[in-house]
C-alpha atoms as a PDB file:
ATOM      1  CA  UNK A   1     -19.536  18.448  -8.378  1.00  0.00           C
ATOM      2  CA  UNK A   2     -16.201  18.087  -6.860  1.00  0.00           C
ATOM      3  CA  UNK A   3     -13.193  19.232  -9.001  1.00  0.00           C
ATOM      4  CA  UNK A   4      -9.096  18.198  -8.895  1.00  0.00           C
ATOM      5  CA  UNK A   5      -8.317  21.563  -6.950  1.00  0.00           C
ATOM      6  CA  UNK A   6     -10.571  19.967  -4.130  1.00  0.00           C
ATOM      7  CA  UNK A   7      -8.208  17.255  -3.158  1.00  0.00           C
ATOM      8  CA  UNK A   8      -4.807  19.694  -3.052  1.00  0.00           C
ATOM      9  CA  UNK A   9      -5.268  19.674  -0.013  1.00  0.00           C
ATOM     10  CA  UNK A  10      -8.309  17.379   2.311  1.00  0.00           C
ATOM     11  CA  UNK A  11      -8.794  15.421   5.614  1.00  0.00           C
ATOM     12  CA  UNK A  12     -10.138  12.047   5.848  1.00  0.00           C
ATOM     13  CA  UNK A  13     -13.934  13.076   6.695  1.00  0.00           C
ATOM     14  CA  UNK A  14     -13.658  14.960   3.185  1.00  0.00           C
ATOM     15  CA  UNK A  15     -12.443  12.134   0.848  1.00  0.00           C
ATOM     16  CA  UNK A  16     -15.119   9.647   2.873  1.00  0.00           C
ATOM     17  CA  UNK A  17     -18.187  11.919   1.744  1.00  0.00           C
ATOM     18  CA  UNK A  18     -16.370  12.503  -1.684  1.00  0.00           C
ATOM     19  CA  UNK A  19     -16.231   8.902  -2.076  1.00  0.00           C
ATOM     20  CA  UNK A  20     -19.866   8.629  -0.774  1.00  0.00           C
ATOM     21  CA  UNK A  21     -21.292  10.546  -2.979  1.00  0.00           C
ATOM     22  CA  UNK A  22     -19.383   9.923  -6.296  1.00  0.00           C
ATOM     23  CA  UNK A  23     -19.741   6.066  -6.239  1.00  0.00           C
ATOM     24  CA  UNK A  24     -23.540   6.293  -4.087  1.00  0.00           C
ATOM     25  CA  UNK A  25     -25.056   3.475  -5.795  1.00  0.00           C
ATOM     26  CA  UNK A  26     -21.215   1.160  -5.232  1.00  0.00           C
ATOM     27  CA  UNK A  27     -22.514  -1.630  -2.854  1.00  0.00           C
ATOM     28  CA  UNK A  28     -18.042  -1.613  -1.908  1.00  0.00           C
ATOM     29  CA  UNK A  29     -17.856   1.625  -0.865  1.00  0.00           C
ATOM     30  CA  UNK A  30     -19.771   0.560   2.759  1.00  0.00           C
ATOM     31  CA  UNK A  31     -17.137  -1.788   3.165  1.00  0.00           C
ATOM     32  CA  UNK A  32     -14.478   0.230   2.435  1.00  0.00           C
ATOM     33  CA  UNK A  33     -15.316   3.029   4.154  1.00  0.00           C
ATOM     34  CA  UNK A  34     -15.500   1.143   7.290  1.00  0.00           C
ATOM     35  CA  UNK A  35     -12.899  -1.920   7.147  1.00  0.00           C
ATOM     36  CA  UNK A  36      -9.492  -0.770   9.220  1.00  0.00           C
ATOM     37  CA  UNK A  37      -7.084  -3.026   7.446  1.00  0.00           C
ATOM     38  CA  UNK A  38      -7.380  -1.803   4.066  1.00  0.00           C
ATOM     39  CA  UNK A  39      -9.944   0.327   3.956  1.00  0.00           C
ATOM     40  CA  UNK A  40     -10.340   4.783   3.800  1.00  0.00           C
ATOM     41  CA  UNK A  41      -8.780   4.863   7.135  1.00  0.00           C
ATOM     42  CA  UNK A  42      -5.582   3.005   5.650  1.00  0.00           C
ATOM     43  CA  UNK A  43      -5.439   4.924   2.710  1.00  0.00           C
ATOM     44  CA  UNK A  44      -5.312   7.911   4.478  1.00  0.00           C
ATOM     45  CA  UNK A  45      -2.801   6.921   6.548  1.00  0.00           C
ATOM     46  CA  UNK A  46      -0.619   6.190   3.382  1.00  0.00           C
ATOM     47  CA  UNK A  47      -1.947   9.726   1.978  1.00  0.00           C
ATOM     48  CA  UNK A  48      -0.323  11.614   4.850  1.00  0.00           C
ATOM     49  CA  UNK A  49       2.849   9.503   4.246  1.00  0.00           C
ATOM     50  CA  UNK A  50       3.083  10.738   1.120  1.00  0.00           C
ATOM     51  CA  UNK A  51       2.325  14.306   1.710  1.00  0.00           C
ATOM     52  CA  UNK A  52       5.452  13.697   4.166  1.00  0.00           C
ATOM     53  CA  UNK A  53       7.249  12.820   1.746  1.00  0.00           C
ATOM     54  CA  UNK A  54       6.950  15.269  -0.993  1.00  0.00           C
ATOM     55  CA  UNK A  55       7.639  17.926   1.712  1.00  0.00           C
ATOM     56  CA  UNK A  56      11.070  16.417   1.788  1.00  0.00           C
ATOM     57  CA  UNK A  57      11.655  16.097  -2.062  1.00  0.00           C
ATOM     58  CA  UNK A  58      14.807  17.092  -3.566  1.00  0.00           C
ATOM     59  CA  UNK A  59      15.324  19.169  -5.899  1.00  0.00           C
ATOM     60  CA  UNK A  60      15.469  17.015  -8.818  1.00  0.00           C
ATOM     61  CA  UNK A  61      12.422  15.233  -7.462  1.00  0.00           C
ATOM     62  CA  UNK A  62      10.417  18.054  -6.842  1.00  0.00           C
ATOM     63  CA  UNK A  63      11.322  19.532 -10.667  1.00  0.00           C
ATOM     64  CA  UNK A  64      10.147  15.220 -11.770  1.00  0.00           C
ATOM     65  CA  UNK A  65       6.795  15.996  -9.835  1.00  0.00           C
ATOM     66  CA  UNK A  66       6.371  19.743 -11.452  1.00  0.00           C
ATOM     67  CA  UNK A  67       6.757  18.485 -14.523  1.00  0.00           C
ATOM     68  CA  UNK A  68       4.601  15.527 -14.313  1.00  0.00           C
ATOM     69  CA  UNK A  69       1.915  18.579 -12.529  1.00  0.00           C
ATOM     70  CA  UNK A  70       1.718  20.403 -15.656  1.00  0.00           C
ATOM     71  CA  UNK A  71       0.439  17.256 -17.931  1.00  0.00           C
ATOM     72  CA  UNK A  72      -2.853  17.901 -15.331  1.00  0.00           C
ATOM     73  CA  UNK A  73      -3.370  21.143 -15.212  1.00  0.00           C
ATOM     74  CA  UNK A  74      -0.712  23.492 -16.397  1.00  0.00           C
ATOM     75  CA  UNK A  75      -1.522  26.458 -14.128  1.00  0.00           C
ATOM     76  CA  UNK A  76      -1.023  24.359 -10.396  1.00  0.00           C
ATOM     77  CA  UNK A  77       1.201  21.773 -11.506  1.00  0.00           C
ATOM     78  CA  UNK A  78       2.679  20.994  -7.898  1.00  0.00           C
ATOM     79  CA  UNK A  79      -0.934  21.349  -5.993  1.00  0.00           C
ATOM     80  CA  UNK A  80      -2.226  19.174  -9.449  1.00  0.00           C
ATOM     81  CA  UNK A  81       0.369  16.426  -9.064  1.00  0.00           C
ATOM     82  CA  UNK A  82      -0.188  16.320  -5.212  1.00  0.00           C
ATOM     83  CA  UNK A  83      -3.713  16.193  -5.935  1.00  0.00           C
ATOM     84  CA  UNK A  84      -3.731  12.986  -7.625  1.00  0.00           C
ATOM     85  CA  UNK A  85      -1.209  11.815  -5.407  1.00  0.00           C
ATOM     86  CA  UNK A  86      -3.502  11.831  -2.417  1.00  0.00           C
ATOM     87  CA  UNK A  87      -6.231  10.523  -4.264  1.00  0.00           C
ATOM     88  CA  UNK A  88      -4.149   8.138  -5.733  1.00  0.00           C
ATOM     89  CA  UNK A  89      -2.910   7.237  -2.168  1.00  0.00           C
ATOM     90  CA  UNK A  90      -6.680   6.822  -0.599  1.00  0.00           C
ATOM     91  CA  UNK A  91      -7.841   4.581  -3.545  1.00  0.00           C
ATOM     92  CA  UNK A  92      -4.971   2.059  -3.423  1.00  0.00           C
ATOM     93  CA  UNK A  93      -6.444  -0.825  -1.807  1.00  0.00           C
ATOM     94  CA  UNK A  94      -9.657  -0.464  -2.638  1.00  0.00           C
ATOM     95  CA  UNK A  95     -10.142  -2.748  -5.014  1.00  0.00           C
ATOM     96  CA  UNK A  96      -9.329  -5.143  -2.255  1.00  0.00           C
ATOM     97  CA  UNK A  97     -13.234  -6.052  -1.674  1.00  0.00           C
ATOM     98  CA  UNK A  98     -15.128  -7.220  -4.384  1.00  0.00           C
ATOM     99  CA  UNK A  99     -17.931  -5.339  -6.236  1.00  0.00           C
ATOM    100  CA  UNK A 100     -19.987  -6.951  -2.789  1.00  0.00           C
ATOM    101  CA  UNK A 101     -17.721  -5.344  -0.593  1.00  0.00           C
ATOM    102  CA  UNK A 102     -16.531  -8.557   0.430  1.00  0.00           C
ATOM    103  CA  UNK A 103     -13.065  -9.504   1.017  1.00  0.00           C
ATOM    104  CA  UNK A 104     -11.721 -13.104  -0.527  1.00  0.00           C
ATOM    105  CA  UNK A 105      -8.676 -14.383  -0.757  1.00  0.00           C
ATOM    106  CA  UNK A 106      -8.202 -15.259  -3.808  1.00  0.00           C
ATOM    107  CA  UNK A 107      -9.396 -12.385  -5.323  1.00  0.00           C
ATOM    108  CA  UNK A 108      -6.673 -10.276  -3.369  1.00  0.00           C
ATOM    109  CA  UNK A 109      -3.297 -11.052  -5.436  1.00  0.00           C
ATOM    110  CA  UNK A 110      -5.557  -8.639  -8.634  1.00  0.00           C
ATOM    111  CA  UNK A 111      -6.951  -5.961  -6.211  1.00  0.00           C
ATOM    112  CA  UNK A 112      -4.446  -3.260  -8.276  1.00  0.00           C
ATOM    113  CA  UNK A 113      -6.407  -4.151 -11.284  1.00  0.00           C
ATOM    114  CA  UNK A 114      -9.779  -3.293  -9.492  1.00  0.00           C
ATOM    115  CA  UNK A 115      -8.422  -0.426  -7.564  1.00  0.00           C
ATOM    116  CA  UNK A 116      -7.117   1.642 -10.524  1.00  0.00           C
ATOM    117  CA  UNK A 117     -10.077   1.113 -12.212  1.00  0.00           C
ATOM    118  CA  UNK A 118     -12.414   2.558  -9.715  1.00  0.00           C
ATOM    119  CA  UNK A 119      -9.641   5.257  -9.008  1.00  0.00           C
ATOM    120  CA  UNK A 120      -9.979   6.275 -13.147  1.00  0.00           C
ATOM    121  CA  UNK A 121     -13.850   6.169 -12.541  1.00  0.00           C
ATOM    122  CA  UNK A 122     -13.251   8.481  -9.993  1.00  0.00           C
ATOM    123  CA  UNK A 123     -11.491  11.066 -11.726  1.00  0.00           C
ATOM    124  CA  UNK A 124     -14.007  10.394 -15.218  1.00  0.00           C
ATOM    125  CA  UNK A 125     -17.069  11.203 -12.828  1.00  0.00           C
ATOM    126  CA  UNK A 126     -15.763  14.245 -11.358  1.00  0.00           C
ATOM    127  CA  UNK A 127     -14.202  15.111 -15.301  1.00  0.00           C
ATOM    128  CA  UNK A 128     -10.577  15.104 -14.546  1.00  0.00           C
ATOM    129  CA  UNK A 129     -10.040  13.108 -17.538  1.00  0.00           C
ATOM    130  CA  UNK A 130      -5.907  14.539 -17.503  1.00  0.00           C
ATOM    131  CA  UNK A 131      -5.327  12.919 -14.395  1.00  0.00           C
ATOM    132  CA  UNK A 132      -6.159   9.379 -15.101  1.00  0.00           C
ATOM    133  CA  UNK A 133      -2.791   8.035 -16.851  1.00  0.00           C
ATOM    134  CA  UNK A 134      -0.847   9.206 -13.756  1.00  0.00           C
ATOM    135  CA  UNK A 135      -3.667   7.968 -11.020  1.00  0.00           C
ATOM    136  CA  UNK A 136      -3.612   4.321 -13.325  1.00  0.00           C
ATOM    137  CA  UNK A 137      -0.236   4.663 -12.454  1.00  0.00           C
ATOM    138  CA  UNK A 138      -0.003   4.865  -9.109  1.00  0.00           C
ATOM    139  CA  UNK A 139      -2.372   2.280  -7.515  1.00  0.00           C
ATOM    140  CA  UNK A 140      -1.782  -0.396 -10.162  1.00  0.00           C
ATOM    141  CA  UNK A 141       2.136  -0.443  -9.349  1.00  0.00           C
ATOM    142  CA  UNK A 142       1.526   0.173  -5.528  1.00  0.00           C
ATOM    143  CA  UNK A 143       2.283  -3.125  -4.824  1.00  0.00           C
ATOM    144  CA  UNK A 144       5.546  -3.356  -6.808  1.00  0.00           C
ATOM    145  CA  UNK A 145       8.614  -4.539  -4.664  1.00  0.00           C
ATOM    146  CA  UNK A 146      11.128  -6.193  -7.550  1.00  0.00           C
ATOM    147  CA  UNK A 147      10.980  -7.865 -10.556  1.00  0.00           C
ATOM    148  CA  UNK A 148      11.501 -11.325  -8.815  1.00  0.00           C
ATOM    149  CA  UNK A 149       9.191 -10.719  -5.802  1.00  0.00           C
ATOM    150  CA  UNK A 150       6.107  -9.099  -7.957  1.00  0.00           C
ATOM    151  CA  UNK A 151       7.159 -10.169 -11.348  1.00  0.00           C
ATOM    152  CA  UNK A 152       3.301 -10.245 -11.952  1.00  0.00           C
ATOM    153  CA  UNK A 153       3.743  -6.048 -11.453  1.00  0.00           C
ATOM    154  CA  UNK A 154       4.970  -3.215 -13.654  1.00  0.00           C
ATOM    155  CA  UNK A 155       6.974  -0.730 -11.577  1.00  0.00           C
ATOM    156  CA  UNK A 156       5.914   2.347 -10.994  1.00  0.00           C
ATOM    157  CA  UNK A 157       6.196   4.668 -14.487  1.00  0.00           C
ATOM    158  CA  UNK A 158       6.016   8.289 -12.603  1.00  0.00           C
ATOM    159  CA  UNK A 159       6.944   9.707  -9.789  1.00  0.00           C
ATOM    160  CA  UNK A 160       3.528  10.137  -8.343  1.00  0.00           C
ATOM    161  CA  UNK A 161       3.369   6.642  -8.541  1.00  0.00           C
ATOM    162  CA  UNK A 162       6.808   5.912  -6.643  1.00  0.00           C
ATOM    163  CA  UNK A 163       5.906   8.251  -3.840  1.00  0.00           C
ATOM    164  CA  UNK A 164       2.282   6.099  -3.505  1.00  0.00           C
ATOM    165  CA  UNK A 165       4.472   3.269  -3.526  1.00  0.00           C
ATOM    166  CA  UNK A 166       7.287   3.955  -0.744  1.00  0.00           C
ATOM    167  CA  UNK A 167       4.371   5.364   1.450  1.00  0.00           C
ATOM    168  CA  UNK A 168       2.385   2.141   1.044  1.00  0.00           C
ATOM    169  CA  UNK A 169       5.997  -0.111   1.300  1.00  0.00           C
ATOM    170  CA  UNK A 170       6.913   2.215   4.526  1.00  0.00           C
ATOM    171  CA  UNK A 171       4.273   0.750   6.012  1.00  0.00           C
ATOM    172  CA  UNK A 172       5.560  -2.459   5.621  1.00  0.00           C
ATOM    173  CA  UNK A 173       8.184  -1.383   8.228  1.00  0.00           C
ATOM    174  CA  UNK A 174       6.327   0.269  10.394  1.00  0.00           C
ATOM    175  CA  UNK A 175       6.117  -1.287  13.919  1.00  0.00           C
ATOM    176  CA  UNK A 176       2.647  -0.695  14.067  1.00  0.00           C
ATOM    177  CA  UNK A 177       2.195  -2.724  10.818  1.00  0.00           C
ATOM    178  CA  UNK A 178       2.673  -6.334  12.902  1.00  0.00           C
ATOM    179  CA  UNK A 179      -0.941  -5.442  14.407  1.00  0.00           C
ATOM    180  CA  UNK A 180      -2.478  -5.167  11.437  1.00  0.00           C
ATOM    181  CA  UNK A 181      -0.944  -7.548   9.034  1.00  0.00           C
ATOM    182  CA  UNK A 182      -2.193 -10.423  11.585  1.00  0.00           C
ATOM    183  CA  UNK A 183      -5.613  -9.013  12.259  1.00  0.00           C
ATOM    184  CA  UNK A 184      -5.328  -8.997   7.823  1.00  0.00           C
ATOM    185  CA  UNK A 185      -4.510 -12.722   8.238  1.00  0.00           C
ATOM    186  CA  UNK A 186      -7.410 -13.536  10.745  1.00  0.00           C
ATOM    187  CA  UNK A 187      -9.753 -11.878   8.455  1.00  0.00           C
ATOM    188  CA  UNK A 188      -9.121 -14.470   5.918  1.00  0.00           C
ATOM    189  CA  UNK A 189      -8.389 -17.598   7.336  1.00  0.00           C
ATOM    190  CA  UNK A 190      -4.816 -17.515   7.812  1.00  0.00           C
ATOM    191  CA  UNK A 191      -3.448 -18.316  10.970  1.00  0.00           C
ATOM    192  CA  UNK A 192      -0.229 -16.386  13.241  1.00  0.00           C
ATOM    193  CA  UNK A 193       2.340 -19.382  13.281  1.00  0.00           C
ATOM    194  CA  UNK A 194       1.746 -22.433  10.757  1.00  0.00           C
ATOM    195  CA  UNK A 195       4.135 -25.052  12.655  1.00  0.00           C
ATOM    196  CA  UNK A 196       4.093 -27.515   9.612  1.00  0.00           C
ATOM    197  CA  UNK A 197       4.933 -25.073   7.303  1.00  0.00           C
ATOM    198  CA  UNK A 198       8.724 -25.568   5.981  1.00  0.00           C
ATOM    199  CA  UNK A 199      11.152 -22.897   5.544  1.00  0.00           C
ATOM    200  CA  UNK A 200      11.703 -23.168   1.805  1.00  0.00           C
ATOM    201  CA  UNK A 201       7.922 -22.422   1.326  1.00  0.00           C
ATOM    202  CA  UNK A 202       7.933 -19.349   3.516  1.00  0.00           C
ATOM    203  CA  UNK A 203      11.410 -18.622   1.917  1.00  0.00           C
ATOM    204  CA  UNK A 204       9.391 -19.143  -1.939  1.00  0.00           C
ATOM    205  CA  UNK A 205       6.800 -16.938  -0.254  1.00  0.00           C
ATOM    206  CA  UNK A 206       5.908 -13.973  -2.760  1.00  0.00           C
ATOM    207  CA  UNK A 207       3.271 -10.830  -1.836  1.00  0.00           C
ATOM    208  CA  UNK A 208      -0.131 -11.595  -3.362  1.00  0.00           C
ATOM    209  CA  UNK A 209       0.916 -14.346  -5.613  1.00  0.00           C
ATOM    210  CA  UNK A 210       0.187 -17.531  -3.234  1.00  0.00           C
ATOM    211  CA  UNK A 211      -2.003 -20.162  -1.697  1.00  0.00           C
ATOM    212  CA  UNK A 212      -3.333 -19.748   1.397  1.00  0.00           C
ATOM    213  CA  UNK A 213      -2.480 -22.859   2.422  1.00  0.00           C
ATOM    214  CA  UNK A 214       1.234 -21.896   2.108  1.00  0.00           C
ATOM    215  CA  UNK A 215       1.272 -18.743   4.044  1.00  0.00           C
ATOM    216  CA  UNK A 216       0.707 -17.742   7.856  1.00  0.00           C
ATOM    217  CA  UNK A 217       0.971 -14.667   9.413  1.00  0.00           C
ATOM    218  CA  UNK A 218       4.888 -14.984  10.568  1.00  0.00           C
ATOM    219  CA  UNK A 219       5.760 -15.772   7.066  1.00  0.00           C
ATOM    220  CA  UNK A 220       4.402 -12.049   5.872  1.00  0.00           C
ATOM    221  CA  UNK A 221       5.849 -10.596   8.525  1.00  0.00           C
ATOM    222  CA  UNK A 222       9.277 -11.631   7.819  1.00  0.00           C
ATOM    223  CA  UNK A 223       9.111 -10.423   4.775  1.00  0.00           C
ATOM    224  CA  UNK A 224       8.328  -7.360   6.051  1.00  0.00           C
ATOM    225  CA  UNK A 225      11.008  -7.120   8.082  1.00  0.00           C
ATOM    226  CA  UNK A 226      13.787  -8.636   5.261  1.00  0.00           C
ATOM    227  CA  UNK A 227      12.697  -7.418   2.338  1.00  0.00           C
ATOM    228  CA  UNK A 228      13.999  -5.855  -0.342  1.00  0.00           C
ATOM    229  CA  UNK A 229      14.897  -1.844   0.540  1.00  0.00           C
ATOM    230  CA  UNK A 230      16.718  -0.710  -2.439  1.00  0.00           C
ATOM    231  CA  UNK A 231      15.918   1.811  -4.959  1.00  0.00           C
ATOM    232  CA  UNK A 232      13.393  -0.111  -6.950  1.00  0.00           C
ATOM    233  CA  UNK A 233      11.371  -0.447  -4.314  1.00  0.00           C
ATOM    234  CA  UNK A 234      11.515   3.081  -2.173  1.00  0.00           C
ATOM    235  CA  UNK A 235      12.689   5.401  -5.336  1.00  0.00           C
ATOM    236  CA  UNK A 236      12.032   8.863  -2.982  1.00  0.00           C
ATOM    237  CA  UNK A 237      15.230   9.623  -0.987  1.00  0.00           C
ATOM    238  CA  UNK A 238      13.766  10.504   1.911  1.00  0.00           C
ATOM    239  CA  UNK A 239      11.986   6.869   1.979  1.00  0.00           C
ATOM    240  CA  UNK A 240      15.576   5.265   2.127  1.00  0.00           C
ATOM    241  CA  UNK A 241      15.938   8.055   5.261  1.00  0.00           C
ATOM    242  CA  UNK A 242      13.564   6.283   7.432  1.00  0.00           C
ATOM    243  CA  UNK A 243      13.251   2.981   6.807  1.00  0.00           C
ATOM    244  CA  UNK A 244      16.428   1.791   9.053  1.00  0.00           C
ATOM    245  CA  UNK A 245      15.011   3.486  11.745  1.00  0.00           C
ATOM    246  CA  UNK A 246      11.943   1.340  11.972  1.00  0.00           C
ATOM    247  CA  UNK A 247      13.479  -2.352  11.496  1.00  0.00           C
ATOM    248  CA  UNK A 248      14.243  -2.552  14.900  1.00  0.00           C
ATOM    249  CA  UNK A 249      11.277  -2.004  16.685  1.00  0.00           C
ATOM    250  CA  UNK A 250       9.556  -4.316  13.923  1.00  0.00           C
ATOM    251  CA  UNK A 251      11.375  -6.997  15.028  1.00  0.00           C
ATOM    252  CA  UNK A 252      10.927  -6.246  18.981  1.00  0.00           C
ATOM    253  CA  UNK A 253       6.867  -5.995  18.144  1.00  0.00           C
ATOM    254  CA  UNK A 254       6.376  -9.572  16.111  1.00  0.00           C
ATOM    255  CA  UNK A 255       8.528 -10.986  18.853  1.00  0.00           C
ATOM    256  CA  UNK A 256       6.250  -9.234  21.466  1.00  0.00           C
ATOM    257  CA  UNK A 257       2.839 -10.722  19.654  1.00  0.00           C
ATOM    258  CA  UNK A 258       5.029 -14.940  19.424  1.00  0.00           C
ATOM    259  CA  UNK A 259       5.518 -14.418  23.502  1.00  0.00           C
ATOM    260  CA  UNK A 260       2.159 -13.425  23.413  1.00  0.00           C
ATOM    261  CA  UNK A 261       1.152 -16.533  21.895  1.00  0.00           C
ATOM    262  CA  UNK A 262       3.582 -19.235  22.918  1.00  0.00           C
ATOM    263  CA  UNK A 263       5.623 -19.515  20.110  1.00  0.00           C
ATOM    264  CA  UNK A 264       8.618 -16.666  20.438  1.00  0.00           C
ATOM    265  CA  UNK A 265      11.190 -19.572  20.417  1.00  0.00           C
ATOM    266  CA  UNK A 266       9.955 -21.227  17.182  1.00  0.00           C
ATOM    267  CA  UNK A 267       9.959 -17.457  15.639  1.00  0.00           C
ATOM    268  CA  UNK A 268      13.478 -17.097  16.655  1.00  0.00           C
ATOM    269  CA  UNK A 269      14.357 -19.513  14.800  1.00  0.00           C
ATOM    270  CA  UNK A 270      12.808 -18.483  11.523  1.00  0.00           C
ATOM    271  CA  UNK A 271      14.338 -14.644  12.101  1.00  0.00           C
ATOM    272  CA  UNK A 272      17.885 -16.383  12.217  1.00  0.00           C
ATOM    273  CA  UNK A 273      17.165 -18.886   9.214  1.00  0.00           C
ATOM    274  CA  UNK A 274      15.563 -15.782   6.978  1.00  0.00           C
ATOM    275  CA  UNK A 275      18.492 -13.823   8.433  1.00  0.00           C
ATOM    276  CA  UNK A 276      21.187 -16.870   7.294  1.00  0.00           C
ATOM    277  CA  UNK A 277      19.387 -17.732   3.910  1.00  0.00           C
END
């Protein structure tokens, strides 16, 4: 049976047959193991963010993540509290298809709910039971931008949790992240560029708290692109670092994808009026 000191430090073919074999009878975990927008191969991708930044803690962050090491194991607090970090970071969207292994859209605004709870499974089956407030933590706040944007969301309470959060958020701003948000969209029903849908509704548009019918792919991705980068959201230093960096070619890439469709004008427009509001 696996054990906490087994995830200090793993690749992505590890946590897959980790995952594989503590949930074997979990009709999800095919699903999850294979999907590309949310699934293992996201979560590791938002893993090795975090690992990157931890490396580049300060001091009084790294002493925060020490301390919050030695609730879990007392003896490795820093390889503990990066531990559950990682794991904390691979489980994070899981709960993102259903008990099936389906994916529906209205089931998507609670997928925090369902992902920390098969994260805390996790860590009761292989009898980590000191881990489980701080892994809780972490992917049930993941999603937490501010209190007016995710007012349905706690913020994160610990600092594992805010470094699973700015890795996840980073992503947000990553260029490559215009790619997958509208392949997301096409996977349930929502179309690149809704031409009927008004600016005050796209404006009013909040993560995982919405219809489908108000919502298109453009309307995520500006909010990607102008949303919130302060403290509450990206509460690791070197987060702040690198977010400015990637705005830029965000922008450049979701006007690259409207040329590609017809429609760069129209999305022109809706950068200035977002940028104007």
């Amino acid at each position: 049976m696996y054990k906490l000191a087994d995830f200090h430090t793993f690749d992505e073919a590890f946590i897959r047959r980790a995952i594989s074999e503590v949930f074997a009878e979990a009709k999800w975990v095919e699903a999850f193991l294979n999907e590309d927008h949310h699934g293992v191969k996201h979560g590791d991708q938002v893993r090795i963010g975090c690992n990157k930044l931890i490396g580049k803690f300060t001091d009084p962050e790294k002493e925060e993540f020490i301390e919050e090491g030695k609730a879990i194991n007392k003896e490795h607090p820093f390889e503990s509290a990066q531990a559950v970090t990682q794991l904390a970071a691979v489980f994070h969207d899981c709960g993102r298809f259903n008990d099936k292994g389906e994916v529906i859209g209205e089931e998507q605004k609670f997928h925090n709910v369902l992902s920390s709870k098969r994260a805390v499974q996790f860590c009761e089956r292989i009898h980590e039971e000191n881990a489980i407030p701080f892994i809780a933590d972490a992917t049930i706040s993941h999603d937490y931008q501010n209190k007016k944007l995710t007012s349905h969301l706690d913020a994160p309470k610990t600092i594992i949790g805010k470094v699973v959060q700015a890795s996840d958020q980073l992503g947000w701003f990553h260029p490559g992240s215009v790619h997958r948000t509208i392949e997301y969209s096409k996977a349930i029903g929502v179309e690149f560029l809704n031409k009927d849908l008004d600016i005050q509704k796209r404006i009013d548009w909040t993560p995982c708290v919405h219809d489908a019918n108000d919502e298109d792919a453009i309307t995520v991705l500006l909010h990607q692109l102008f949303g919130p980068t302060d403290a509450e959201r990206f509460g690791i230093a070197a987060a702040q670092e690198t977010i400015q960096k990637n705005k830029k070619l965000l922008k450049e890439n979701i006007l690259k994808e409207s040329r590609a469709r017809g429609c760069e004008k129209e999305v022109l427009e809706l950068i200035e009026l977002f940028q104007n509001r």
